[in-house]
Protein backbone atom coordinates (compact mmCIF):
# COMPACT_ATOMS: atom_id res chain seq x y z
CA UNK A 1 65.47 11.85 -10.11
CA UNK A 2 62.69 10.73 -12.93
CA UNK A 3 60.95 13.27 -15.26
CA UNK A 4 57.51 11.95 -17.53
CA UNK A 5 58.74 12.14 -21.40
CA UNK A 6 55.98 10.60 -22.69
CA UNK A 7 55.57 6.74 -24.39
CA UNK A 8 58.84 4.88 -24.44
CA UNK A 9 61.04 3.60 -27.33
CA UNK A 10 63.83 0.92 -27.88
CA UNK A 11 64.92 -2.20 -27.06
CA UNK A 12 67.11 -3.07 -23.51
CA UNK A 13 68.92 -5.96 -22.55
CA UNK A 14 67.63 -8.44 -19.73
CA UNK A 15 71.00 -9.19 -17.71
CA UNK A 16 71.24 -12.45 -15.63
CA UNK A 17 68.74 -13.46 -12.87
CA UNK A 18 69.90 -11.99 -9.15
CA UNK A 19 67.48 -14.53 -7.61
CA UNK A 20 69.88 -17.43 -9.59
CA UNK A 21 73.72 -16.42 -9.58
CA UNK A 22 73.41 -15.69 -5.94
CA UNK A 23 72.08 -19.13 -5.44
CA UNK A 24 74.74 -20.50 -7.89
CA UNK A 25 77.52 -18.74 -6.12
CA UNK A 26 76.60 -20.54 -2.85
CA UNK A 27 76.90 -23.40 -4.47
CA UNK A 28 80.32 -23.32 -5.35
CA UNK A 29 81.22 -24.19 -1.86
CA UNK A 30 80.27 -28.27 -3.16
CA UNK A 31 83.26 -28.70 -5.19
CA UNK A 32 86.95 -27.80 -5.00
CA UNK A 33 88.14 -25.90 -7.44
CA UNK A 34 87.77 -23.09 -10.07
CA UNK A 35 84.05 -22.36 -11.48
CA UNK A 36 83.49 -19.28 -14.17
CA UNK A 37 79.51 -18.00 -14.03
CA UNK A 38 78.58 -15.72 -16.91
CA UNK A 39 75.62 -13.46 -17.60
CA UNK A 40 76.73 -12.16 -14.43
CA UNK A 41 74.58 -8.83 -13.55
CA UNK A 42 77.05 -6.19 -11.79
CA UNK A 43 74.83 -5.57 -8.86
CA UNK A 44 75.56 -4.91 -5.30
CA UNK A 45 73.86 -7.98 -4.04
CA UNK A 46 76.55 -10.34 -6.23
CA UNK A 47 79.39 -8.33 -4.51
CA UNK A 48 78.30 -9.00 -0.97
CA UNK A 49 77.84 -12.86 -1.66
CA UNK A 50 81.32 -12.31 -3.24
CA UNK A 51 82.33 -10.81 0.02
CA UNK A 52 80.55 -13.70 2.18
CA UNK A 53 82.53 -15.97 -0.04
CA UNK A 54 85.59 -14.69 0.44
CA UNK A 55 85.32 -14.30 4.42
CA UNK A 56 85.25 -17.80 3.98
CA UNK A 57 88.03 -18.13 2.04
CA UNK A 58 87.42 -18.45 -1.70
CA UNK A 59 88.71 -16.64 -3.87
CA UNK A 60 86.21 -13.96 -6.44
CA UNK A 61 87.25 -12.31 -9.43
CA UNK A 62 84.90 -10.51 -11.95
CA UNK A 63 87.36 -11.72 -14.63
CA UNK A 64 85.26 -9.87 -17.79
CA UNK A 65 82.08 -8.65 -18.80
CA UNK A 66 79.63 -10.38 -16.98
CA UNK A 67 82.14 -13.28 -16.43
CA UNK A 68 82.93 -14.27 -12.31
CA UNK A 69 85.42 -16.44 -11.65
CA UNK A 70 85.33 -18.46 -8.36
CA UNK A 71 88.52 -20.27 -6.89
CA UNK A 72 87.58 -22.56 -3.96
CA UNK A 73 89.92 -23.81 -2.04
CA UNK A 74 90.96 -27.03 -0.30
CA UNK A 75 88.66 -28.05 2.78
CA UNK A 76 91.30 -27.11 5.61
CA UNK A 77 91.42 -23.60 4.28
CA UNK A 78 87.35 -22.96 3.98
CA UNK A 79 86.06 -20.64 7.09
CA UNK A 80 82.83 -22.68 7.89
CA UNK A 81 81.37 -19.34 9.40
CA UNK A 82 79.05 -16.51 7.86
CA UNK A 83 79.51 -13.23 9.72
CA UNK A 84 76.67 -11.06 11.12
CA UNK A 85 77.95 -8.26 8.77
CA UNK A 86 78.03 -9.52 5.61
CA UNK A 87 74.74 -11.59 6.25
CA UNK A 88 72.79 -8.81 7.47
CA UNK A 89 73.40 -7.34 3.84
CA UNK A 90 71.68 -9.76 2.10
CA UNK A 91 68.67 -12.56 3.30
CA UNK A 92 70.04 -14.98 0.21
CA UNK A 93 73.27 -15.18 2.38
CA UNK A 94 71.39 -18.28 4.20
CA UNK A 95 71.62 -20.12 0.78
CA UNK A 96 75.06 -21.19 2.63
CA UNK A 97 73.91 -23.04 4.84
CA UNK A 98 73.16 -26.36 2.98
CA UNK A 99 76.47 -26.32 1.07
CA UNK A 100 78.78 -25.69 4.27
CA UNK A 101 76.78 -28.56 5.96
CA UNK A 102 76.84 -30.68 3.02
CA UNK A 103 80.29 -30.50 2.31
CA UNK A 104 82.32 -29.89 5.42
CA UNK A 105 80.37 -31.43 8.32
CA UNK A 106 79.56 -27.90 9.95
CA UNK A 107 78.64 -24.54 9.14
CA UNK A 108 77.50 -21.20 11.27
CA UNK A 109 75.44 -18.43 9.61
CA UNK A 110 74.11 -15.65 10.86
CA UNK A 111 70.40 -14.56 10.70
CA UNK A 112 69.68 -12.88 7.89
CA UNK A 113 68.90 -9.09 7.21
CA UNK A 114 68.17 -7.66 3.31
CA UNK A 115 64.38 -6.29 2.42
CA UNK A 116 62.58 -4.45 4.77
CA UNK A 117 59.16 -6.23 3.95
CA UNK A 118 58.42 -8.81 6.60
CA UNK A 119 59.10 -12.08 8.34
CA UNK A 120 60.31 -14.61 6.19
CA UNK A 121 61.14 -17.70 8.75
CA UNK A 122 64.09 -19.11 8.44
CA UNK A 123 62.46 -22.70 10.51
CA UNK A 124 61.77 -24.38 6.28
CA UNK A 125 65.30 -23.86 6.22
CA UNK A 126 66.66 -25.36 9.40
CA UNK A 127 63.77 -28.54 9.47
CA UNK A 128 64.76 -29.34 6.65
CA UNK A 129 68.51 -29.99 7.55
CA UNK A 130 67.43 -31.82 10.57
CA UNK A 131 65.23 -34.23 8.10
CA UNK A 132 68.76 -34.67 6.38
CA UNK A 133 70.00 -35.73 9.81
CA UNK A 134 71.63 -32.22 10.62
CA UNK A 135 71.89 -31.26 14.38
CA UNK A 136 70.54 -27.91 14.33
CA UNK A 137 70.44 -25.05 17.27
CA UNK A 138 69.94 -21.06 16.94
CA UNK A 139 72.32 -19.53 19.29
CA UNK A 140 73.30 -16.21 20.05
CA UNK A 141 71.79 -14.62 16.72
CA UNK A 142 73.30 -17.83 14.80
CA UNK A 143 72.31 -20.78 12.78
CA UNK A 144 74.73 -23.45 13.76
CA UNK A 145 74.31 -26.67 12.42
CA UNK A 146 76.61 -29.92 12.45
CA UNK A 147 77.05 -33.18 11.12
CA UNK A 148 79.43 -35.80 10.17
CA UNK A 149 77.50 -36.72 6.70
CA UNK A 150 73.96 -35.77 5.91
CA UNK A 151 71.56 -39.17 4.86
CA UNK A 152 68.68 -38.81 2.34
CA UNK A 153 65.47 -38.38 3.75
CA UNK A 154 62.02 -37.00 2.43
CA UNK A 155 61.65 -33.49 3.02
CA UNK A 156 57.85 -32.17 3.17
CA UNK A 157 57.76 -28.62 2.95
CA UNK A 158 54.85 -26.72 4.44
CA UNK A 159 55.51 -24.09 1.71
CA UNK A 160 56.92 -23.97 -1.36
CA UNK A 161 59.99 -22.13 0.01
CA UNK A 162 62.15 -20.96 -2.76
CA UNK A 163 65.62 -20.51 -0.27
CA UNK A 164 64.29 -23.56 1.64
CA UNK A 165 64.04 -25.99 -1.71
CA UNK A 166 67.57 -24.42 -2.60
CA UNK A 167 68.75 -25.11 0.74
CA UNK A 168 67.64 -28.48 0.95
CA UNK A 169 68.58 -29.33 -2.61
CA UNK A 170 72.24 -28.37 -2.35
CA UNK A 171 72.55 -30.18 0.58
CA UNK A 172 70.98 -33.33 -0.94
CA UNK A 173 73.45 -33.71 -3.16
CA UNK A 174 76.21 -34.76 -1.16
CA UNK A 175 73.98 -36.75 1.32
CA UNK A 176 73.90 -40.79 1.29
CA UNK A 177 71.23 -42.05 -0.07
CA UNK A 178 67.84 -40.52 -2.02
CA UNK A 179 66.65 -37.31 -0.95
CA UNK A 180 62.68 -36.30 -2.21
CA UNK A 181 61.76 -33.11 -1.62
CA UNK A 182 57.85 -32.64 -1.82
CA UNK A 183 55.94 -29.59 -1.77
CA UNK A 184 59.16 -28.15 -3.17
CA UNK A 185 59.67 -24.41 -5.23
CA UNK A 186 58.87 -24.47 -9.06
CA UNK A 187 60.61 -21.73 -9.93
CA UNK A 188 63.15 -21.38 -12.75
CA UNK A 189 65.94 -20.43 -10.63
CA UNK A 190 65.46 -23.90 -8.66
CA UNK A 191 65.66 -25.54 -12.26
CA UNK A 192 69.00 -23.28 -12.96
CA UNK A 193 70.44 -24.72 -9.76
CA UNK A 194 69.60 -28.14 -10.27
CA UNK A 195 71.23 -27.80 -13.89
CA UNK A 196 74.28 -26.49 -12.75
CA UNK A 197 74.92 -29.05 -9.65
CA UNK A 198 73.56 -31.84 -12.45
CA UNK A 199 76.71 -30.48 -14.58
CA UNK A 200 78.76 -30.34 -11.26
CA UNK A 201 78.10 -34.64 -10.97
CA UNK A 202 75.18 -34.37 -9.08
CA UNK A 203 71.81 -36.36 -9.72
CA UNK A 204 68.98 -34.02 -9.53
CA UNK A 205 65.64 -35.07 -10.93
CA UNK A 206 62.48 -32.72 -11.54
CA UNK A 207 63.66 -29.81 -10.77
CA UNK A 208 60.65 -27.10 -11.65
CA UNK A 209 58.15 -28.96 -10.63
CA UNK A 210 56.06 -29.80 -6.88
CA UNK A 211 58.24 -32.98 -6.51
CA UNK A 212 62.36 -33.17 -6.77
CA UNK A 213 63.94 -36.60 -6.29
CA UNK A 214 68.20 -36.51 -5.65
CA UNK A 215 70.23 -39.19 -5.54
CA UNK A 216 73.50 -38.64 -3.37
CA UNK A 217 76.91 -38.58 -4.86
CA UNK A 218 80.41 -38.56 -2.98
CA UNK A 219 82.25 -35.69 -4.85
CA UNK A 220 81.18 -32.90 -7.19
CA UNK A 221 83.54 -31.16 -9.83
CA UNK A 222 83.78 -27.88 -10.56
CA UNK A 223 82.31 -26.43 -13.77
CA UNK A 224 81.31 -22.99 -16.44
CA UNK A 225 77.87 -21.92 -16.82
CA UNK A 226 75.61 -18.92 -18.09
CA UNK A 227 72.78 -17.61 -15.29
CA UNK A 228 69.62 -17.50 -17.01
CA UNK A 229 67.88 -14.18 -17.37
CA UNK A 230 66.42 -12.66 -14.96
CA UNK A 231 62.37 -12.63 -14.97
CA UNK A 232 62.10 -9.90 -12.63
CA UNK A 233 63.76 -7.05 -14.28
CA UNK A 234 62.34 -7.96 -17.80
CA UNK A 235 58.78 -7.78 -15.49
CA UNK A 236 60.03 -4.10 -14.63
CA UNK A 237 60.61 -2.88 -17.81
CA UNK A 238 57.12 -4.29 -19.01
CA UNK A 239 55.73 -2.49 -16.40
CA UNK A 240 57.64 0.91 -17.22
CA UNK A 241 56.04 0.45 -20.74
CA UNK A 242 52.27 0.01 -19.26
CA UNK A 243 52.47 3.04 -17.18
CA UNK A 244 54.45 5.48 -19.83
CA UNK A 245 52.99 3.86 -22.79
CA UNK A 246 54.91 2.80 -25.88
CA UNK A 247 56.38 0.30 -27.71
CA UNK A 248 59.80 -1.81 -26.46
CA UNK A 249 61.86 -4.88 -26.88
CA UNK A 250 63.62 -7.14 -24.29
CA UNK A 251 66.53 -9.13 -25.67
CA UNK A 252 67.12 -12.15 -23.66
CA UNK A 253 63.87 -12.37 -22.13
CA UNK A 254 62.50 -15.45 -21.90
CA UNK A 255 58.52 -16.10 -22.30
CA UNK A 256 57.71 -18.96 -20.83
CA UNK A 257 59.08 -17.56 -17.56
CA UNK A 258 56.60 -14.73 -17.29
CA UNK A 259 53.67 -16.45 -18.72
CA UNK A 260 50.86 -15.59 -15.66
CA UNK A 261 52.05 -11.91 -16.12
CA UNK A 262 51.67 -11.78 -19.69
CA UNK A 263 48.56 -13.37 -19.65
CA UNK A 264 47.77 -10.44 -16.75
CA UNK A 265 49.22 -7.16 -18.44
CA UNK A 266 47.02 -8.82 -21.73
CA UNK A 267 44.21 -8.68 -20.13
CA UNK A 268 44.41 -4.78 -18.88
CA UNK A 269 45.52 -3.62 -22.64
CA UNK A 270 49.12 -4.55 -23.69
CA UNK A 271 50.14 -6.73 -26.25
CA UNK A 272 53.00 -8.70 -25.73
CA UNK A 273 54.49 -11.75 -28.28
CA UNK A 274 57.94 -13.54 -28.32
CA UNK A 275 60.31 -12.11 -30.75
CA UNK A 276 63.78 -13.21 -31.49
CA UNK A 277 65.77 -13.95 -28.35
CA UNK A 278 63.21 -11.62 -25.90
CA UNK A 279 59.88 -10.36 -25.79
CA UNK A 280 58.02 -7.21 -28.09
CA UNK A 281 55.81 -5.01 -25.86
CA UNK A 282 53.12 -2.25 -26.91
CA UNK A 283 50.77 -0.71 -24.26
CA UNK A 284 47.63 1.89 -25.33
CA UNK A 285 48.42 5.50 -22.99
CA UNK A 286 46.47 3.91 -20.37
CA UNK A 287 45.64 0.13 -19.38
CA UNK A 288 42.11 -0.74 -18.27
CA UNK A 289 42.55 -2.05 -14.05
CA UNK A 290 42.20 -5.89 -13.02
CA UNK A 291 42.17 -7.80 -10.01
CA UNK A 292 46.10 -9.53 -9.04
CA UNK A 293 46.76 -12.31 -6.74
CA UNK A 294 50.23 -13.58 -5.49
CA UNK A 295 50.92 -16.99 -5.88
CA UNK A 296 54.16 -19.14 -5.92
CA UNK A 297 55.21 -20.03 -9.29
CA UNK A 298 54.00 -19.90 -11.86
CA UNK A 299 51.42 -17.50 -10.17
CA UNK A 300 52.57 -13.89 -10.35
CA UNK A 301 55.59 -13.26 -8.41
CA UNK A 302 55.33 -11.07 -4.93
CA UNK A 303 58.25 -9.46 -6.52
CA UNK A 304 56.51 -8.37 -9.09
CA UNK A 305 53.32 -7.26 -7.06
CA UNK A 306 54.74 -3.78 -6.45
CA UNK A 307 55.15 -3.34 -10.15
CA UNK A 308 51.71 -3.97 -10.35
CA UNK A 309 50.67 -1.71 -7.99
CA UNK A 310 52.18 1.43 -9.64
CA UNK A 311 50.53 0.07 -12.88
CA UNK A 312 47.22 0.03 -11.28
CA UNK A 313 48.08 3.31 -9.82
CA UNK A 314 47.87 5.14 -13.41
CA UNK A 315 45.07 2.44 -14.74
CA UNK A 316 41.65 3.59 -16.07
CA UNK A 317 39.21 1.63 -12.77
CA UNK A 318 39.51 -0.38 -9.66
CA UNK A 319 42.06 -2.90 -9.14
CA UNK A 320 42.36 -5.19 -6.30
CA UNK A 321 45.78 -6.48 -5.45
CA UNK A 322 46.03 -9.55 -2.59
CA UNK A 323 49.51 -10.89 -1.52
CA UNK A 324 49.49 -14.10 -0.36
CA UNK A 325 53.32 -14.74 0.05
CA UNK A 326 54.71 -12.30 2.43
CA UNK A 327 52.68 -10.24 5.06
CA UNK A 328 54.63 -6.71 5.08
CA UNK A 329 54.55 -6.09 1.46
CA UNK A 330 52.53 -3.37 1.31
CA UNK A 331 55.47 -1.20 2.98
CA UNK A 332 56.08 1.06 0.30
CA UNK A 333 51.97 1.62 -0.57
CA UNK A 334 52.72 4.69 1.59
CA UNK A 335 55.29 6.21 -0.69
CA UNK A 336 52.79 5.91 -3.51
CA UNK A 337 50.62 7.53 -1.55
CA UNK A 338 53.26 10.51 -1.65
CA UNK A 339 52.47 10.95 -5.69
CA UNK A 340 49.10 11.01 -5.41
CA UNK A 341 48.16 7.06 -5.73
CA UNK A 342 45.08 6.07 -4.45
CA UNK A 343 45.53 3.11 -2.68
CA UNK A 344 43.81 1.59 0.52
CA UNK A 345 44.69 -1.34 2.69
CA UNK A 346 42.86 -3.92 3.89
CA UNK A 347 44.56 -6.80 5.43
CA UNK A 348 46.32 -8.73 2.72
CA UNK A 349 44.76 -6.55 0.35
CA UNK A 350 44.95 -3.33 -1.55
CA UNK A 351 42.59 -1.55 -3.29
CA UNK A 352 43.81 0.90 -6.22
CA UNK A 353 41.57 2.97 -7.72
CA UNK A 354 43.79 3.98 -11.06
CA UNK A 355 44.48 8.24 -11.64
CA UNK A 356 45.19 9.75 -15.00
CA UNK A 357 48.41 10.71 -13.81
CA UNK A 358 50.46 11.26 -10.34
CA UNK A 359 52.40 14.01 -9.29
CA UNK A 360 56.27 13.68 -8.72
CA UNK A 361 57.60 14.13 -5.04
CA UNK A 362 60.11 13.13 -2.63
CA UNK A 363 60.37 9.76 -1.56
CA UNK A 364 62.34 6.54 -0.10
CA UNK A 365 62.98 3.05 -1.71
CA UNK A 366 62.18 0.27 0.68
CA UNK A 367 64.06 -2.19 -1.27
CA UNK A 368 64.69 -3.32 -4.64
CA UNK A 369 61.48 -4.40 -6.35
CA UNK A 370 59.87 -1.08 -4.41
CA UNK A 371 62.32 1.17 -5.35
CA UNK A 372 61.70 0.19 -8.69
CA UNK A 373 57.92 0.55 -8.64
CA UNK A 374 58.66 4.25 -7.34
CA UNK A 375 60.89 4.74 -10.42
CA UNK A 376 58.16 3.11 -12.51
CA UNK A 377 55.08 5.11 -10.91
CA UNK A 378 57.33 8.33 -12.03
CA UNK A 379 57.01 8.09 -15.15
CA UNK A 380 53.54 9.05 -15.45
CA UNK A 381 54.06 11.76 -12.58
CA UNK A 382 53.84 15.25 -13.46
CA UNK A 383 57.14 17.47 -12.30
CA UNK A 384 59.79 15.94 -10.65
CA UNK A 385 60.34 12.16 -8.18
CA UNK A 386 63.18 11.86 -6.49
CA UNK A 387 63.60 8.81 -4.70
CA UNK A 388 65.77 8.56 -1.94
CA UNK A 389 67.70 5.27 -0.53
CA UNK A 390 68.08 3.92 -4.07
CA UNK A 391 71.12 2.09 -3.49
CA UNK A 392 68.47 -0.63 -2.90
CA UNK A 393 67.51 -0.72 -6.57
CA UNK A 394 71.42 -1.46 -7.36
CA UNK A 395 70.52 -4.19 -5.28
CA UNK A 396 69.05 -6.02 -8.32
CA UNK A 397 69.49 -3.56 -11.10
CA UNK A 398 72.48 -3.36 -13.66
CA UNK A 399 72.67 -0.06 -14.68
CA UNK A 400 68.92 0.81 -14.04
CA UNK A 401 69.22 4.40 -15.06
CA UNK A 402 70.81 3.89 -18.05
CA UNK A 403 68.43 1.20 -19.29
CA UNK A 404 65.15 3.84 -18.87
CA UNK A 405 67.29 6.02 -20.37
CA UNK A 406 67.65 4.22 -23.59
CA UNK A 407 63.95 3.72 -23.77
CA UNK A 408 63.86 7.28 -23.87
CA UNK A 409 63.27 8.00 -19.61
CA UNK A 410 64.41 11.02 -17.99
CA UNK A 411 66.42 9.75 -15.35
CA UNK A 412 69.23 10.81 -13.38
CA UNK A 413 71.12 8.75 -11.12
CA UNK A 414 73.71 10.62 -8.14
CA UNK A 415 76.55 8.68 -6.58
């Protein structure tokens, strides 16, 4: 439930990236033995990969403050199997799939469920394998691949598939030979990866960019390592302060990880500039409206699209918004609608013609990035939002409430 109090205050800390430790977590299943990931965010989407995880056998323990601690066991006592009903949780459950084939000869995932906002193929994923020499058949709701040891290969992706170039990658490491990956995900949760499996013994070279060359090895260690902050919540917070005005600071942020968005939220009004470990941010009562397109990295995220949209909702002019990544992601446009948003749909675009302010109501949070847009939009809403289904924002949120609260929001969070 979200109140409008005016511009917002104060600085709030950027926890570790979801979209990483996830990823990370998966790729424990390389090595035998214990691993300790901190900057750990406490959200629900790192317990059910800790529940995946240990249906398989390992062993999870959030051993301190953002500290997890991750025992895997010896080969005879890993379950090579992801069940329906952890999987259907959580679409970054697939990020399995690589390691399991990788490192014990087999594995068997189920489809994936998470986000309600379109079909996102899983076929990058499984070609891939089979370029790595993987036999590869969808049965019965299941991906079930086999084989005795994956060979290096180069891997041409048709899209620069984030969970495909994870995939891919973490299988690559233990395969014989040299693995290139072209066409491959620049984001920098792929360069996280490749910097923990490089500390793990593997050989992973240019990670972050379109090309990623890995040479195999025959065993991986175990190893520490801090998750690197997440780019998508300190994009939320930005966004909180260009609707609601104000002036805030993001410790931990990094810069050169939201550069195209910067560069965006400049050019309607805010200033933004690196300070200390995060980011400073100042936004003018209301931003002036521009045009946003949806691009792989380092484009603007689609993750960060429906951010946009409740910016542009409150925005003084026309805005166009296109999405170019995923098809359904204009799910939630309808729940704008709800406050009084002015938003029209064309295609793979959306049209927002910006209000002085909206008006609090009910509504529902599709799934993480939209429920926070919702929460975002309500700050410049007159009365009262309540916004049902928001256990999807704890999806990918660390203590969400609290953090608009210290920038001054008037937010209450039940159950």
């Amino acid at each position: 439930m979200i109140r409008p109090t005016g511009p917002l205050s104060g600085t709030v800390p950027i926890g570790g990236a979801k979209n990483s430790v996830l990823k990370l977590m998966a790729a424990t299943l390389l090595a035998e033995g214990t691993f300790v990931l901190r900057n750990v965010p406490d959200i629900t989407d790192v317990a059910c990969m800790a529940d995946v995880l240990r249906a398989m056998g390992i062993t999870v323990d959030r051993s301190g403050a953002g500290e997890v601690t991750i025992v895997r066991p010896a080969t005879d006592d890993v379950v090579t199997e992801a069940p329906y009903e952890l999987v259907e949780r959580m679409r970054a459950s697939t990020a399995v799939l690589g390691p399991l084939v990788a490192r014990f000869g087999r594995a068997r995932v189920a489809l994936p469920g998470g986000d309600d906002f379109g079909s996102r193929p899983i076929d990058l994923h499984t070609r891939a394998l089979q370029r790595l020499g993987a036999t590869v058949e969808i049965r019965h709701g299941y991906i079930e691949a086999s084989a005795d040891r994956l060979v290096g290969a180069r891997i041409e992706l048709e899209f620069p598939s984030v969970g495909a170039t994870e995939n891919a990658l973490m299988a690559a490491v233990l395969a014989k030979g040299t693995t290139v990956i072209d066409n491959a995900a620049r984001e920098p949760e792929i360069a996280d990866l490749a910097r923990f499996l490089n500390r793990m013994g593997a050989k992973v070279l240019g990670a972050g960019s379109p090309t990623i060359r890995v040479e195999g090895a025959d065993e991986l260690s175990p190893v520490e390592h801090a998750v690197i902050p997440d780019r998508i919540e300190a994009a939320t917070y930005l966004a909180a302060v260009a609707v609601a005005g104000g002036e805030i600071t993001l410790t931990g942020a990094q810069p050169d990880h939201l550069t195209m968005l910067v560069h965006k939220l400049g050019e309607m009004g805010m200033r933004i500039a690196p300070e200390g470990d995060g980011l400073w941010a100042s936004a003018p009562r209301r931003l002036r409206a521009a045009d946003v397109v949806t691009l792989p990295y380092p484009g603007v995220a689609t993750d960060v699209k429906p951010l946009l949209l409740a910016v542009l909702s409150v925005a003084d002019g026309v805005g166009i918004v296109s999405e170019n990544i995923f098809s359904g992601r204009f799910r939630y446009v309808d729940e704008l609608r709800r406050m009084g948003a002015d938003i029209t749909v064309e295609g793979h675009h959306a049209v927002v013609r910006g209000q002085a302010c909206l008006s609090g109501a009910p509504v529902r949070a599709h799934d993480i990035r939209a429920g926070a847009a919702l929460a975002v939009a309500a700050l410049r809403a007159e009365g009262e939002t309540v916004i049902g289904d928001a256990q999807h924002i704890a999806r990918g949120y660390e203590r969400f409430d609290a953090k608009l609260r210290a920038l001054g929001a008037d937010v209450v969070a039940e159950g």
